[in-house]
N, C-alpha and C. Protein backbone atom coordinates (compact mmCIF):
# COMPACT_ATOMS: atom_id res chain seq x y z
N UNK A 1 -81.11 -68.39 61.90
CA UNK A 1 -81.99 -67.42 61.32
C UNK A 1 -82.16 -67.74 59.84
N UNK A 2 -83.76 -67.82 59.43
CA UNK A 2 -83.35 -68.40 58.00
C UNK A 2 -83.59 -67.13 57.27
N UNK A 3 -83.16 -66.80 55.73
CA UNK A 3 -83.53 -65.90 54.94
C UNK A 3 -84.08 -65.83 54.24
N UNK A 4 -85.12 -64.85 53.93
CA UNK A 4 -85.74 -65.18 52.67
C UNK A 4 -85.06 -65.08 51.29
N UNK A 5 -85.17 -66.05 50.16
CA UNK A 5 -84.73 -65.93 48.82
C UNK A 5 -85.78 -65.82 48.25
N UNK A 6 -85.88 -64.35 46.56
CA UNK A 6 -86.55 -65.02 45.92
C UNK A 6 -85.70 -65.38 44.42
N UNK A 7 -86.21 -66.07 43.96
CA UNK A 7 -86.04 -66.34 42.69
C UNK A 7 -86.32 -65.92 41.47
N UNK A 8 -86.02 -65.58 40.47
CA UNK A 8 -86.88 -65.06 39.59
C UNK A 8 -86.59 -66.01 38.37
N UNK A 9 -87.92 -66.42 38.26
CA UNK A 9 -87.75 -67.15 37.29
C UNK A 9 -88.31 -67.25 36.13
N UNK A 10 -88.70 -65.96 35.57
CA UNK A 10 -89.50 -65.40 34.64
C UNK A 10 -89.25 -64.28 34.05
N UNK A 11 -89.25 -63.73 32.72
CA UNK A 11 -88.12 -62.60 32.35
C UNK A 11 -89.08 -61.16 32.70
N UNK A 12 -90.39 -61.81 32.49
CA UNK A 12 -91.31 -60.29 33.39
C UNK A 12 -90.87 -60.09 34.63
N UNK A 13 -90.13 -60.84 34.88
CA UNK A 13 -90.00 -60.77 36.82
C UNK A 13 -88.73 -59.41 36.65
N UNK A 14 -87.98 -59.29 35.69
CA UNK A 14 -86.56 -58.33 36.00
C UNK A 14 -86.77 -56.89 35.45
N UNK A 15 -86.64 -56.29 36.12
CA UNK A 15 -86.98 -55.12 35.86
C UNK A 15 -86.24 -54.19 34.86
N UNK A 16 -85.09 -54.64 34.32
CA UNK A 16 -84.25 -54.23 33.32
C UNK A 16 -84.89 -54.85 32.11
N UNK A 17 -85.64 -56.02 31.79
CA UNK A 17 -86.68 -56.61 30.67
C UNK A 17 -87.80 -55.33 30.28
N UNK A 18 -88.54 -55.08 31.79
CA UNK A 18 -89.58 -54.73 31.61
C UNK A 18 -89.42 -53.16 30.99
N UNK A 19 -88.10 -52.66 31.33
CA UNK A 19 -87.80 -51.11 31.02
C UNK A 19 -87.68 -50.76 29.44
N UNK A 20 -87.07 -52.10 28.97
CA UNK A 20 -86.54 -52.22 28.13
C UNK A 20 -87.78 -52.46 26.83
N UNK A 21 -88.48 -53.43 27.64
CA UNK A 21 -90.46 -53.18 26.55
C UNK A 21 -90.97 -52.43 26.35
N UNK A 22 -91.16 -51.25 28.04
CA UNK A 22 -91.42 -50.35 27.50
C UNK A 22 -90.91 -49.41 26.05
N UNK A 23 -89.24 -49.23 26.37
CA UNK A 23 -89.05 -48.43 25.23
C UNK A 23 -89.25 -48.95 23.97
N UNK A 24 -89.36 -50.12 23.99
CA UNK A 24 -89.71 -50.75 22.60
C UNK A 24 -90.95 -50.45 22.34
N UNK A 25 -92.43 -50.47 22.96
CA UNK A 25 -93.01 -50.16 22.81
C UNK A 25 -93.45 -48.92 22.56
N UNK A 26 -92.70 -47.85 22.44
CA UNK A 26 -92.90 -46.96 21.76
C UNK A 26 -92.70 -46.74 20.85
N UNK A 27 -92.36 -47.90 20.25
CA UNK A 27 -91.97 -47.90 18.73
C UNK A 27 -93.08 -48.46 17.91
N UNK A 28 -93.50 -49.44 19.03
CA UNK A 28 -94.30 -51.17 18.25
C UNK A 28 -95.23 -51.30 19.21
N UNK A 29 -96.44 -50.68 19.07
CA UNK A 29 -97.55 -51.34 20.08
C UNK A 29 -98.02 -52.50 20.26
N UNK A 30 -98.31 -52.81 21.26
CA UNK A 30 -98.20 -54.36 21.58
C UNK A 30 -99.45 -54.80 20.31
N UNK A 31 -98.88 -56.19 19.97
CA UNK A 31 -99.67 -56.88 19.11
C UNK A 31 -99.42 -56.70 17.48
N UNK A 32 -98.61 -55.59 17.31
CA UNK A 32 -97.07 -54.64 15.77
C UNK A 32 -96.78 -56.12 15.58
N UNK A 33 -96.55 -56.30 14.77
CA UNK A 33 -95.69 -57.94 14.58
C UNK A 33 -94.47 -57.24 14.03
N UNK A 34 -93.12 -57.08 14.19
CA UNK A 34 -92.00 -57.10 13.83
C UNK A 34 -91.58 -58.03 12.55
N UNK A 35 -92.05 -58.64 12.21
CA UNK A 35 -91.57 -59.55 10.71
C UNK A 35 -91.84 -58.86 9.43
N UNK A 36 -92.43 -57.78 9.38
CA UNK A 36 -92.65 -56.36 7.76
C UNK A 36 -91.40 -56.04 8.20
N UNK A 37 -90.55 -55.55 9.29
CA UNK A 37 -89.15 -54.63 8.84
C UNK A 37 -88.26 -55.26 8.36
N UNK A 38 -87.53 -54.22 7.86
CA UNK A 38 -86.61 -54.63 7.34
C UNK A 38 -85.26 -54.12 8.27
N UNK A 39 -83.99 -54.98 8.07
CA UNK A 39 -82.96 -54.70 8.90
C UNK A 39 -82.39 -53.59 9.29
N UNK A 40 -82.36 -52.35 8.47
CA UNK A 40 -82.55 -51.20 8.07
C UNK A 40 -82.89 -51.17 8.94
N UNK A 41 -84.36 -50.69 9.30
CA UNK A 41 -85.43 -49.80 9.99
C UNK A 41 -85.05 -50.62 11.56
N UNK A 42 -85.21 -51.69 11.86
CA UNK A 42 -84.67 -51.92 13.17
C UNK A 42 -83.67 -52.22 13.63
N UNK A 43 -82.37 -51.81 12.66
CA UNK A 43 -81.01 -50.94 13.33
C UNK A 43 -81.29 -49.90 13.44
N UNK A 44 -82.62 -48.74 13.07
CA UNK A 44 -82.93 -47.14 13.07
C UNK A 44 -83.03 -47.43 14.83
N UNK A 45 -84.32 -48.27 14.80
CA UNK A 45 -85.06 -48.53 16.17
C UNK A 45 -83.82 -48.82 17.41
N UNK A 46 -83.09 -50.06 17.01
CA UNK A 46 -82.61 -50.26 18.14
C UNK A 46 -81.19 -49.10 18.56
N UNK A 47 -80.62 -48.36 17.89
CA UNK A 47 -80.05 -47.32 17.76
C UNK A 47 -80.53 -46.13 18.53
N UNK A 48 -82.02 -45.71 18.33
CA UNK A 48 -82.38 -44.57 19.19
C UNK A 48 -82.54 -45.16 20.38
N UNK A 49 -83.15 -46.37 20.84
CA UNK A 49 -83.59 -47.21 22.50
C UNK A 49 -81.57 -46.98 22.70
N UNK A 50 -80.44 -47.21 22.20
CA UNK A 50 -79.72 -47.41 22.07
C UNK A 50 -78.77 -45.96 22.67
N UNK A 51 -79.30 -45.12 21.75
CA UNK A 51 -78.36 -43.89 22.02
C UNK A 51 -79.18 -43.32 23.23
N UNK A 52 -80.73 -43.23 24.24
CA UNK A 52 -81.11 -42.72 25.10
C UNK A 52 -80.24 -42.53 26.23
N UNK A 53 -80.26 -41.52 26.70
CA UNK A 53 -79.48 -41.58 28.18
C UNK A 53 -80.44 -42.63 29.15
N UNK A 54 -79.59 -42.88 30.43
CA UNK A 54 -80.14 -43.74 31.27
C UNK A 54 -79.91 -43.16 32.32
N UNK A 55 -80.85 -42.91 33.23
CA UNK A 55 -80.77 -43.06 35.14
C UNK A 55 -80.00 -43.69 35.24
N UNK A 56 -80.10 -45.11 34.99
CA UNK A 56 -79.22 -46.36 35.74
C UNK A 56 -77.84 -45.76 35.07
N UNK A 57 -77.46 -44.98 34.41
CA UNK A 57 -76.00 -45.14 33.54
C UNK A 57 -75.73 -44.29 34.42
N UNK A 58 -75.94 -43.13 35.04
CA UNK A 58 -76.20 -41.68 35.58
C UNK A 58 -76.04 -40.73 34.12
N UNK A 59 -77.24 -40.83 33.31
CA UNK A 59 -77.50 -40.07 32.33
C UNK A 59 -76.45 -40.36 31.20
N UNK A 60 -75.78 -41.17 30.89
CA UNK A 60 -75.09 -41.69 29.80
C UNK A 60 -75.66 -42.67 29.31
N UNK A 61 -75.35 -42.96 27.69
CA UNK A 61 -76.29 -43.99 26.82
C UNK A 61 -75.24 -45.12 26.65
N UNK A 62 -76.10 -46.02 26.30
CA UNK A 62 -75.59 -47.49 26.82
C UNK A 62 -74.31 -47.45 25.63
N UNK A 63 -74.99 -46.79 24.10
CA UNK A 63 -73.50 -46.91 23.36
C UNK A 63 -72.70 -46.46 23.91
N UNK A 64 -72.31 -45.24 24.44
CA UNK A 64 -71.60 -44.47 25.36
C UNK A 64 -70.47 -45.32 25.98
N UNK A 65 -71.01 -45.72 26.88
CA UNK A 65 -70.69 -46.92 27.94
C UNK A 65 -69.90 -48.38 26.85
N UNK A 66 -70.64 -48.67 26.09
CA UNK A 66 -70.21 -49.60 25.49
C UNK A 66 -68.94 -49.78 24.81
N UNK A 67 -68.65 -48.14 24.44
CA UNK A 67 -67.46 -47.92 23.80
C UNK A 67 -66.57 -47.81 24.32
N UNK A 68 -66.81 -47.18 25.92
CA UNK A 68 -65.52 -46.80 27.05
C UNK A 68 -65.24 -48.34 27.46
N UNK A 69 -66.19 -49.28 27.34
CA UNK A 69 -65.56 -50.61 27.83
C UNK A 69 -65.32 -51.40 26.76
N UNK A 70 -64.86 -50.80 25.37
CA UNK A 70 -64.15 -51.54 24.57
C UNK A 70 -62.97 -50.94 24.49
N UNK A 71 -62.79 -49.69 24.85
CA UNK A 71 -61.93 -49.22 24.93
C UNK A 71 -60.57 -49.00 25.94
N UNK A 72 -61.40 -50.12 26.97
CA UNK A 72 -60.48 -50.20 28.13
C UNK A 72 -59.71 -50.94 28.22
């Protein structure tokens, strides 16, 4: 019996990329060029995408998570 595989071989293909544009894009509409900020302002940015709760977490934020597994 053979199986099907697919492959993904493209970073639009993963759906954790694409979730992840979106929230960026609510920051930076497509075509924003990111090279005016300063380091500052997108540690602000990646901090709030950062502190959001997640479905996938079951409503815990990825810092959240990040800390219980440094802490383990």
């Amino acid at each position: 019996m053979q199986q099907k595989r697919h492959v993904r071989h493209s970073s639009h293909e993963r759906g954790s990329n694409e979730n992840f544009n979106g929230l960026l894009r609510e920051f930076f509409p497509k075509g924003k060029s990111l090279n005016p900020l300063t380091d500052e302002e997108l540690a602000q940015y990646l901090s709030a995408i950062n502190e959001r709760p997640r479905r996938l977490h079951q409503y815990k934020t990825s810092k959240f998570l990040f800390g219980l597994a440094q802490t383990a």
